[in-house]
Protein backbone atom coordinates (compact mmCIF):
# COMPACT_ATOMS: atom_id res chain seq x y z
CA UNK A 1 -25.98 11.18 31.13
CA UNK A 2 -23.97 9.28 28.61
CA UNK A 3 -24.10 9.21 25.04
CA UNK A 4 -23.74 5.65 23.37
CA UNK A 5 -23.99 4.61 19.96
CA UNK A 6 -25.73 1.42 18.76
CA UNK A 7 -24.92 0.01 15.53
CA UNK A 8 -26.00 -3.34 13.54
CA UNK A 9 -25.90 -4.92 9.65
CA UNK A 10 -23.36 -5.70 7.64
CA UNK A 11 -19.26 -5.49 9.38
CA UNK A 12 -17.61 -8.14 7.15
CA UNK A 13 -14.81 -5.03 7.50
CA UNK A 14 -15.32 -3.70 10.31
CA UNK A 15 -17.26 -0.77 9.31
CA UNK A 16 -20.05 -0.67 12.18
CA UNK A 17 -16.47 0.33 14.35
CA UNK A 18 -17.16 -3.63 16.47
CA UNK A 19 -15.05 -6.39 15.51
CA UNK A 20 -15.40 -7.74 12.06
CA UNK A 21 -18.22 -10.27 10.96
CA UNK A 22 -20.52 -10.86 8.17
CA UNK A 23 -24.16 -10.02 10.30
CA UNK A 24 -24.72 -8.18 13.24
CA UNK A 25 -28.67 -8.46 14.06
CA UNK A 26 -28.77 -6.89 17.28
CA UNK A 27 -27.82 -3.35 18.35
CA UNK A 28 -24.36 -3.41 19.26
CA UNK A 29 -23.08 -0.50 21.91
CA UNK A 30 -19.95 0.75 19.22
CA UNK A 31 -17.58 1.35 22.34
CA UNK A 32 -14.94 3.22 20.45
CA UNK A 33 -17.45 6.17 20.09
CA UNK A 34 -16.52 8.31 22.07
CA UNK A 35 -19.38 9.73 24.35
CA UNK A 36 -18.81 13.76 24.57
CA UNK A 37 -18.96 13.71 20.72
CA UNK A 38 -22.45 12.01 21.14
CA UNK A 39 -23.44 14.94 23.51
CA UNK A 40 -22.12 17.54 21.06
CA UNK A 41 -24.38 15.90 18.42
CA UNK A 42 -24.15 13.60 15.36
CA UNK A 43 -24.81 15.93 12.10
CA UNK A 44 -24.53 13.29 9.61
CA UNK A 45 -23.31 9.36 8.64
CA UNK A 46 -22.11 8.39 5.54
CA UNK A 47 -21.31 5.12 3.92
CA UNK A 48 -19.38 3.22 1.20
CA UNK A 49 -18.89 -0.22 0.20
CA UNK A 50 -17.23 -1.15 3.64
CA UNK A 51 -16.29 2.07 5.03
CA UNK A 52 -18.45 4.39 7.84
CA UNK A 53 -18.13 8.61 8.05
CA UNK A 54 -19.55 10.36 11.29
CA UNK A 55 -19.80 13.92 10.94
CA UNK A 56 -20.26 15.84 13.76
CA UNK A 57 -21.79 19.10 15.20
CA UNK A 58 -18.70 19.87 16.25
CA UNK A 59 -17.30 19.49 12.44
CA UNK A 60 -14.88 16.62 13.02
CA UNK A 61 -15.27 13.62 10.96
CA UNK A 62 -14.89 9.51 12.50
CA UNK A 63 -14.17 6.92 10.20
CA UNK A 64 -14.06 2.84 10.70
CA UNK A 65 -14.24 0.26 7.97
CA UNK A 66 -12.30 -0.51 5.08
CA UNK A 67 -9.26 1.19 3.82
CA UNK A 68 -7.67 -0.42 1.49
CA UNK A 69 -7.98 2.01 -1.20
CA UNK A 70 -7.29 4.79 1.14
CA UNK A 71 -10.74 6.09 1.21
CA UNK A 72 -10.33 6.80 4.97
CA UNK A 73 -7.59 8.91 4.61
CA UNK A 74 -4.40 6.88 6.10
CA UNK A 75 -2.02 4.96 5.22
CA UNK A 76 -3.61 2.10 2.98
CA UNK A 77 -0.31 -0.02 3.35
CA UNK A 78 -0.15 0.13 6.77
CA UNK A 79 -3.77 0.61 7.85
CA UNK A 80 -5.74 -1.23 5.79
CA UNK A 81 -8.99 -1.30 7.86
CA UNK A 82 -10.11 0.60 10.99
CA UNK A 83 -11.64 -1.58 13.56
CA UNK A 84 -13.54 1.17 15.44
CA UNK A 85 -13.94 4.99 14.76
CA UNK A 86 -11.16 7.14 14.51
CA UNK A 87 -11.02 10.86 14.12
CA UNK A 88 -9.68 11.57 10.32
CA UNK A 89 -10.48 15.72 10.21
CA UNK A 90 -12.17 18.25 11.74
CA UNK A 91 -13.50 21.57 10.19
CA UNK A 92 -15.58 19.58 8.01
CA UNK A 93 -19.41 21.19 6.84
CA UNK A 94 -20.60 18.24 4.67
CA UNK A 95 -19.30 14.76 3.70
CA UNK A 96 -20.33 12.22 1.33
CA UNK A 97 -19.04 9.02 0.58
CA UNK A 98 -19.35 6.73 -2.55
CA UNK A 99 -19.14 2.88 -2.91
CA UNK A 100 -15.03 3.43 -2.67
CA UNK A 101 -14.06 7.00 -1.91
CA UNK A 102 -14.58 9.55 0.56
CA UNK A 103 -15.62 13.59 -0.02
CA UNK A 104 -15.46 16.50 2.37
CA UNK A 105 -16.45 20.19 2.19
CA UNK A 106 -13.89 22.75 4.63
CA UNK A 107 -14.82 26.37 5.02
CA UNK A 108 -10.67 27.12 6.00
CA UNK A 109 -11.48 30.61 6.83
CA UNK A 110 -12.53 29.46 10.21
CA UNK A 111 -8.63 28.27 10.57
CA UNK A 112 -7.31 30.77 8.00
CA UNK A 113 -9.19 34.13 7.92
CA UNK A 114 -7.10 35.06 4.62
CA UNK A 115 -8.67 31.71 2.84
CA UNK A 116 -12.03 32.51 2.47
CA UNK A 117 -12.83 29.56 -0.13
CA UNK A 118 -14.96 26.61 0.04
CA UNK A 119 -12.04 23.38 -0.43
CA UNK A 120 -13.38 19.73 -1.78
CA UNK A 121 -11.34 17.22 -0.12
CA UNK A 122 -11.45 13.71 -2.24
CA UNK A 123 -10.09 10.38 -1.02
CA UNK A 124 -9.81 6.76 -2.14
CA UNK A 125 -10.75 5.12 -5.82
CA UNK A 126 -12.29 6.42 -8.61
CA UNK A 127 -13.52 4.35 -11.10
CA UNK A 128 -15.98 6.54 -12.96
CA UNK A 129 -13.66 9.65 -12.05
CA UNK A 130 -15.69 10.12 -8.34
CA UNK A 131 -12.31 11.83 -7.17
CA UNK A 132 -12.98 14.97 -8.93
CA UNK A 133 -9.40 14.81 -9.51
CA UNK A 134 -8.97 14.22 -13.02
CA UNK A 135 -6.57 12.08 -13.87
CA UNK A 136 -5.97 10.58 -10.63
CA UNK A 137 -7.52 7.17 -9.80
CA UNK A 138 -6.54 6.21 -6.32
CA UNK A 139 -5.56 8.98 -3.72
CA UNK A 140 -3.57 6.44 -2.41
CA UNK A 141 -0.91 5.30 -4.99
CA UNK A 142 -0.71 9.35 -5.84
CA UNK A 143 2.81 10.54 -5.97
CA UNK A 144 4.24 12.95 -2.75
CA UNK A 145 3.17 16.75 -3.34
CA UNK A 146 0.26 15.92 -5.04
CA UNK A 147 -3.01 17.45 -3.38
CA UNK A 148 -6.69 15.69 -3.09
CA UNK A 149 -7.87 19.18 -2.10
CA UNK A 150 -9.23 21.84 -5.04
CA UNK A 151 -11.59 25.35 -4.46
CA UNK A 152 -15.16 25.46 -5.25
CA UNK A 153 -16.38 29.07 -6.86
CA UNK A 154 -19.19 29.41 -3.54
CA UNK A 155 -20.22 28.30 -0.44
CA UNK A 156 -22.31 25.06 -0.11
CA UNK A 157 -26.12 24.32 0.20
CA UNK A 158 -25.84 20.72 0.62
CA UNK A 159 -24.14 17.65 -0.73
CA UNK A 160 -24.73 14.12 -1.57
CA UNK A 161 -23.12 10.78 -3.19
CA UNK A 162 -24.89 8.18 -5.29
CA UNK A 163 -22.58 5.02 -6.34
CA UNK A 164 -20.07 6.57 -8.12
CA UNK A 165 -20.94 10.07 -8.28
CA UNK A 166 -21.24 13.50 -6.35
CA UNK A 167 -23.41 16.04 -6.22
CA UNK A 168 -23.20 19.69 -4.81
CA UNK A 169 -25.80 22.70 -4.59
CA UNK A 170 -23.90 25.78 -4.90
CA UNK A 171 -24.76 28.93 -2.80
CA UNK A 172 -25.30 30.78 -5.84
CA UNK A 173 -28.44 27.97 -7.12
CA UNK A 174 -26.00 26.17 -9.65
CA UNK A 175 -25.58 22.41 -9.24
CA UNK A 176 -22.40 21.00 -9.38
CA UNK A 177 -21.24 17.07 -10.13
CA UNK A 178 -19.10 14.51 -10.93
CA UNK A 179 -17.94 10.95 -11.35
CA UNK A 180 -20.20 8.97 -13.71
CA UNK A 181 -22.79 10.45 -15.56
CA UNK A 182 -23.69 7.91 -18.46
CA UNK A 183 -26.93 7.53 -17.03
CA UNK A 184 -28.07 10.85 -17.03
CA UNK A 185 -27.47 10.94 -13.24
CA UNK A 186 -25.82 14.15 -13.72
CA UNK A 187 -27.77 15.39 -16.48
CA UNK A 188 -28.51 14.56 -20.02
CA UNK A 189 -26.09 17.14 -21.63
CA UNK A 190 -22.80 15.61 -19.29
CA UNK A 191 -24.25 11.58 -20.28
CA UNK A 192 -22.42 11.90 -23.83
CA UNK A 193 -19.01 11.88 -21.58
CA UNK A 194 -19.81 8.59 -19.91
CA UNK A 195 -17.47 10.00 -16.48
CA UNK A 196 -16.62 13.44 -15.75
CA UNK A 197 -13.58 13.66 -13.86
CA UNK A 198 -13.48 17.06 -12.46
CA UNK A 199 -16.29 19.47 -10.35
CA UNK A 200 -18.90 20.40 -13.49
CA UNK A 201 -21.75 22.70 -13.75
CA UNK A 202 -24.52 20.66 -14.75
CA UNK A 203 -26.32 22.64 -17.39
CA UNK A 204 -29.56 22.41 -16.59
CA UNK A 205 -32.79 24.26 -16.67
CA UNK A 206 -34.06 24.07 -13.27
CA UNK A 207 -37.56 26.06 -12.52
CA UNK A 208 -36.44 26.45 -8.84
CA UNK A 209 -33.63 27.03 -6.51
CA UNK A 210 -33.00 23.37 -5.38
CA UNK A 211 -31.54 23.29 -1.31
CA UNK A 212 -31.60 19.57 -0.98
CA UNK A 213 -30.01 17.01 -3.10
CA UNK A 214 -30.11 12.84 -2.20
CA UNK A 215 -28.68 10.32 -4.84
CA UNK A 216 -29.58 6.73 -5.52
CA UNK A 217 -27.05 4.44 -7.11
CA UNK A 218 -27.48 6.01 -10.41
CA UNK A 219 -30.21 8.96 -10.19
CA UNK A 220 -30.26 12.32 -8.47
CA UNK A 221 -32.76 13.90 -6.45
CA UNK A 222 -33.09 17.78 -6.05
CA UNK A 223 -35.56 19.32 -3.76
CA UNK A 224 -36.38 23.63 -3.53
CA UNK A 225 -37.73 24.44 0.24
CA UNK A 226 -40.63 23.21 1.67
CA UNK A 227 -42.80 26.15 1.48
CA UNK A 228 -43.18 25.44 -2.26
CA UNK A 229 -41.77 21.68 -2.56
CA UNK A 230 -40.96 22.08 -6.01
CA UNK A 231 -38.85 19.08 -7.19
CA UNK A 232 -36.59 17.28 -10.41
CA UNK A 233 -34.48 13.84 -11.02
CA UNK A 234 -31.43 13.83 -12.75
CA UNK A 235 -31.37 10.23 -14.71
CA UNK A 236 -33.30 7.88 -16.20
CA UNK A 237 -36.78 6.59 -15.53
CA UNK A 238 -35.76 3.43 -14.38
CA UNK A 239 -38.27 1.79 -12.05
CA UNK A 240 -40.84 4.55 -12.37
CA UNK A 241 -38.41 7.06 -10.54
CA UNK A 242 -39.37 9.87 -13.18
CA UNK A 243 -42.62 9.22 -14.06
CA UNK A 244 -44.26 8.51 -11.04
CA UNK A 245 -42.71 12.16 -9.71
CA UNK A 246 -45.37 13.62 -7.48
CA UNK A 247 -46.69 16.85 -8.55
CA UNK A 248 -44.98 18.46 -5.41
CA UNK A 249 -43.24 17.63 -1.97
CA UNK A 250 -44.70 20.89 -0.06
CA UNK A 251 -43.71 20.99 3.69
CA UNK A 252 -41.43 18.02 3.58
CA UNK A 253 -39.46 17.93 6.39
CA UNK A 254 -36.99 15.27 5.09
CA UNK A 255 -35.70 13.28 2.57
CA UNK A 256 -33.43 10.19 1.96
CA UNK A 257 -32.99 7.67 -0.99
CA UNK A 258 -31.83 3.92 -1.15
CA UNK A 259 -30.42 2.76 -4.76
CA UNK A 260 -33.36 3.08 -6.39
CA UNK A 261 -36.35 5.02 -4.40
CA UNK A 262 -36.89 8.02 -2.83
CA UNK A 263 -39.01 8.45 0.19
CA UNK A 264 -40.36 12.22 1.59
CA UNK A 265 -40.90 12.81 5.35
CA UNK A 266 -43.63 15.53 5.30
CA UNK A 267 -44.06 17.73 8.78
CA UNK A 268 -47.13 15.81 9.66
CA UNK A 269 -45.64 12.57 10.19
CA UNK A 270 -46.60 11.12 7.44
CA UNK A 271 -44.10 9.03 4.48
CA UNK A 272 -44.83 9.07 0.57
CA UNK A 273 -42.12 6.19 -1.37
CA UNK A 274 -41.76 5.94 -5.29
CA UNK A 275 -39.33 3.75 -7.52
CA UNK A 276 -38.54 0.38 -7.13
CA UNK A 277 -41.31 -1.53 -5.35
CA UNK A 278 -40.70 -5.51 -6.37
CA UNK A 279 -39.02 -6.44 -4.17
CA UNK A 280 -40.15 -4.74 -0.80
CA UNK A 281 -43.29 -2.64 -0.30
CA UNK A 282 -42.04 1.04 -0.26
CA UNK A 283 -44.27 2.20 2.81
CA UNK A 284 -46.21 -0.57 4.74
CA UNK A 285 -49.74 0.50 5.32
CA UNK A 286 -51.09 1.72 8.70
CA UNK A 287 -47.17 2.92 9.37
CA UNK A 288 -47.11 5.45 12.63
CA UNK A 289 -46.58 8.67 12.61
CA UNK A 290 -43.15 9.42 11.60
CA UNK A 291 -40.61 11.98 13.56
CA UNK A 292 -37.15 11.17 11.84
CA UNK A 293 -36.07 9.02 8.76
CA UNK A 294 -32.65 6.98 8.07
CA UNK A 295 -32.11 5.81 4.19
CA UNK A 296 -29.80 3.15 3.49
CA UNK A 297 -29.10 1.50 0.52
CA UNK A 298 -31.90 -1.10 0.36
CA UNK A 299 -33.95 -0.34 3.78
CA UNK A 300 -35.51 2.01 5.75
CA UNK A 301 -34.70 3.17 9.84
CA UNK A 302 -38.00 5.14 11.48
CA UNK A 303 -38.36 7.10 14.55
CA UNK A 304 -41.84 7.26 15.83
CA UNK A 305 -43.56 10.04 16.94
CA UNK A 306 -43.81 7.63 20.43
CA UNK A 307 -40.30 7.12 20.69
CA UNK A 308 -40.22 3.56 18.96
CA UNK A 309 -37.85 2.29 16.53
CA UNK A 310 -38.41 0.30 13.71
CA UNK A 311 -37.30 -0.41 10.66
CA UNK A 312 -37.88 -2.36 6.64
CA UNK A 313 -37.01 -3.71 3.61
CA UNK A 314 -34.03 -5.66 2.61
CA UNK A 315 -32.94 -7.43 6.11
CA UNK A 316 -30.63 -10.00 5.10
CA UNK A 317 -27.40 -8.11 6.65
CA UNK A 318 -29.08 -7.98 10.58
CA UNK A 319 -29.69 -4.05 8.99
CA UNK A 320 -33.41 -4.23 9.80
CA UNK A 321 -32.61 -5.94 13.39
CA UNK A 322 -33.29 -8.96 14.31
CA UNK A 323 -36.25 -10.55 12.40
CA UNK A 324 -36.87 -13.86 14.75
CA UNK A 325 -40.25 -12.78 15.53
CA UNK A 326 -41.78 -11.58 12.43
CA UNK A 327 -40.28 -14.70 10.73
CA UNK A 328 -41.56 -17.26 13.10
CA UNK A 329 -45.24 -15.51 12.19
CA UNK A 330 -44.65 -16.29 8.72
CA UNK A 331 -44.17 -12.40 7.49
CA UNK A 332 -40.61 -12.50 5.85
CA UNK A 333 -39.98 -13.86 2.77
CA UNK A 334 -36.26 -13.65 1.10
CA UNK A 335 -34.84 -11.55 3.81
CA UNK A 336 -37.82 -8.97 2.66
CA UNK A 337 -39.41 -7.04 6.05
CA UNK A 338 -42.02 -6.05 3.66
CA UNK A 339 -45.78 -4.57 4.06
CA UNK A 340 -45.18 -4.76 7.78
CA UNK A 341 -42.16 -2.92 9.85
CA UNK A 342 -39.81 -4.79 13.07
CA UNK A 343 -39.55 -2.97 16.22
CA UNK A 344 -36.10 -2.52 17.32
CA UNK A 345 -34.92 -2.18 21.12
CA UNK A 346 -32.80 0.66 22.49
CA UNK A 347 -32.28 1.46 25.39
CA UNK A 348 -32.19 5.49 26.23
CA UNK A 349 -33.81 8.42 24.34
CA UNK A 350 -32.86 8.23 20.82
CA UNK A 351 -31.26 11.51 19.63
CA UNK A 352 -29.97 10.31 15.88
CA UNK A 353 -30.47 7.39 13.72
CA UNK A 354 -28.44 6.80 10.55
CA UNK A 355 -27.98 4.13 7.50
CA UNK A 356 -25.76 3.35 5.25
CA UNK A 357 -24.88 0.44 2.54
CA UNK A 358 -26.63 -2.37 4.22
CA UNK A 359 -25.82 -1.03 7.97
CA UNK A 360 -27.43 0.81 10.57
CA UNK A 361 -26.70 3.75 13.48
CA UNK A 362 -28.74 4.98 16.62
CA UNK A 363 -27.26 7.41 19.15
CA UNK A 364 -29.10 7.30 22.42
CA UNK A 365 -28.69 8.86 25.53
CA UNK A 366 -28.83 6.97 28.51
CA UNK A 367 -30.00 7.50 31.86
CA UNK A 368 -27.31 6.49 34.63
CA UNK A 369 -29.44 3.40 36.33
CA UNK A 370 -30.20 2.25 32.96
CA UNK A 371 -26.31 2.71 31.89
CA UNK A 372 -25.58 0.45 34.58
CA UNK A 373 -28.20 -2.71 34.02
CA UNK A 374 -26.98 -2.65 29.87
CA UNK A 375 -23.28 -3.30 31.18
């Protein structure tokens, strides 16, 4: 049975891989995915401003979108936007992406037994010095010879990108960032520097081994396992994100953040939300039972327990799907899909959903008769 992948929400440059346009409301079959990596598995996406990563399973990394700071990898001159996914790299373990730059963690010993080091790969702009690369401001304009690629001291827990900067959980418990940090996002002691343009340790006293990290635009999330759910934020309280910390997360099973909230997926099915709640409500009430979560930048992608889709919050890109009905029963209000949720059609079993800056994924498989009536 085929793989396809369904995308919709913002493409104003082309980075839902379809041809480029402001709103896409309805699930859109991406046709340059190409099927056998859907089979393999989808490990991760990741988004920027205008620009889409797919990691794989297999480790190899798609990008579409926006280029034009060379935060896909090619030639910016040439290339300056993908149209539909294209395979960048492969050997890749994590990836992360902020608003204008790309990130990728290699394990070369699988290609080079005498290289046994973790390599950081960093591509595209750096404003607040998200390259990790000192100096360097744009992989793009950087002179021939010069390499985007540096070692890290251990292997990786997990990794994650806020706006502008980049977190890492070492093997050995330290945290690692970079990029801008004048919000406390990577720690009070690192604020003082306003950017830190190089891999850091952050310096601080954590009373747990953290194993999970998420990052809103300008806050950072670290979680220890679930048997204990011991938890800290790295920033300021803005919104209530600090001081409306519950006392634990034990046996969450999940975790994403938009810009500025953080929502837990415990075992049971069940969702907890806290930060910024003005606009949309963080967790409509009588929500299902939850299986799988997808956190984008200002909304929310669920997988039911029953196999449904839905999705909330900020709609206005065609993210949330399209909101016809709900609006024509008088439930949105400023794009909001808020204290309710809209169901979303897709045809197949849904094996991965993902969200990024104001756009949405869903890998399903299809059944052959079912293949046949979509085309």
């Amino acid at each position: 049975m085929p793989f396809r992948l369904y995308v919709f929400g913002s493409n104003g440059e082309g980075q839902l891989s379809i041809p480029a346009e402001d709103i896409v409301n309805t699930p859109t079959r991406a046709d340059s995915w190409p099927s056998e990596e859907g089979q393999r598995g989808i490990k991760v996406v990741r988004g920027g401003d205008n620009h889409t990563l797919i990691l794989t399973d297999s480790g190899k990394i798609w990008g579409t979108g926006d280029n034009r700071k060379g935060q896909l990898g090619v030639h910016y001159a040439t290339r300056p936007r993908l149209e539909g996914f294209e395979e960048l790299r492969d050997t890749v373990v994590f990836c992360a992406a902020t608003c204008e730059s790309s990130a990728y963690i290699t394990y070369p010993k699988a290609l080079h037994p005498d290289l046994a080091r973790t390599m950081l790969t960093t591509e595209g702009a750096s404003q607040w010095g998200e390259l990790g690369l000192g100096s360097t401001t744009n992989t793009a304009d950087t002179v021939e010879g010069t390499t985007n690629q540096q070692s890290l001291p251990h292997s990786i827990l997990d990794f994650a990108a806020g706006a502008w900067h980049y977190i890492a959980i070492l093997s050995s418990g330290a945290v690692y960032g970079w990029g801008k940090s004048r919000l406390d996002q990577l720690g009070p002691i690192l604020s003082t520097q306003q950017r830190i343009t190089n891999p850091t340790h952050i310096e601080e006293s954590f009373p747990f081994q953290p194993i999970k990290v998420v990052c809103g635009k300008d806050f950072t999330y670290l979680a220890s396992h679930p048997s204990d759910g011991h938890h800290a934020i790295l920033g300021r309280d803005k919104f209530g994100i600090k001081s409306n910390l519950p006392p634990h997360i034990r046996n969450w099973k999940d975790i994403g953040a938009t810009w500025h909230a953080i929502f837990v997926l415990f075992h049971d099915g069940s969702l907890t939300a806290w930060g910024k709640d003005n606009m949309w409500k963080l967790v409509p009430e009588g929500l299902p039972l939850i299986e799988r979560i997808a956190v984008g930048s200002e909304h929310v992608l669920a997988l039911t327990r029953d196999g449904k889709m839905i999705s909330w919050g900020w709609g206005k890109h065609g993210n949330c799907g399209d909101l016809t009905a709900l609006e024509n029963e008088g439930k949105i209000k400023n794009d909001m899909v808020s204290g309710c949720w809209n169901e979303i059609d897709i045809p197949g079993r849904i094996r991965y959903i993902g969200a990024g800056f104001c756009t949405s994924f869903v890998l399903a498989e299809i059944e052959d008769d079912v293949e046949q009536q979509v085309q």
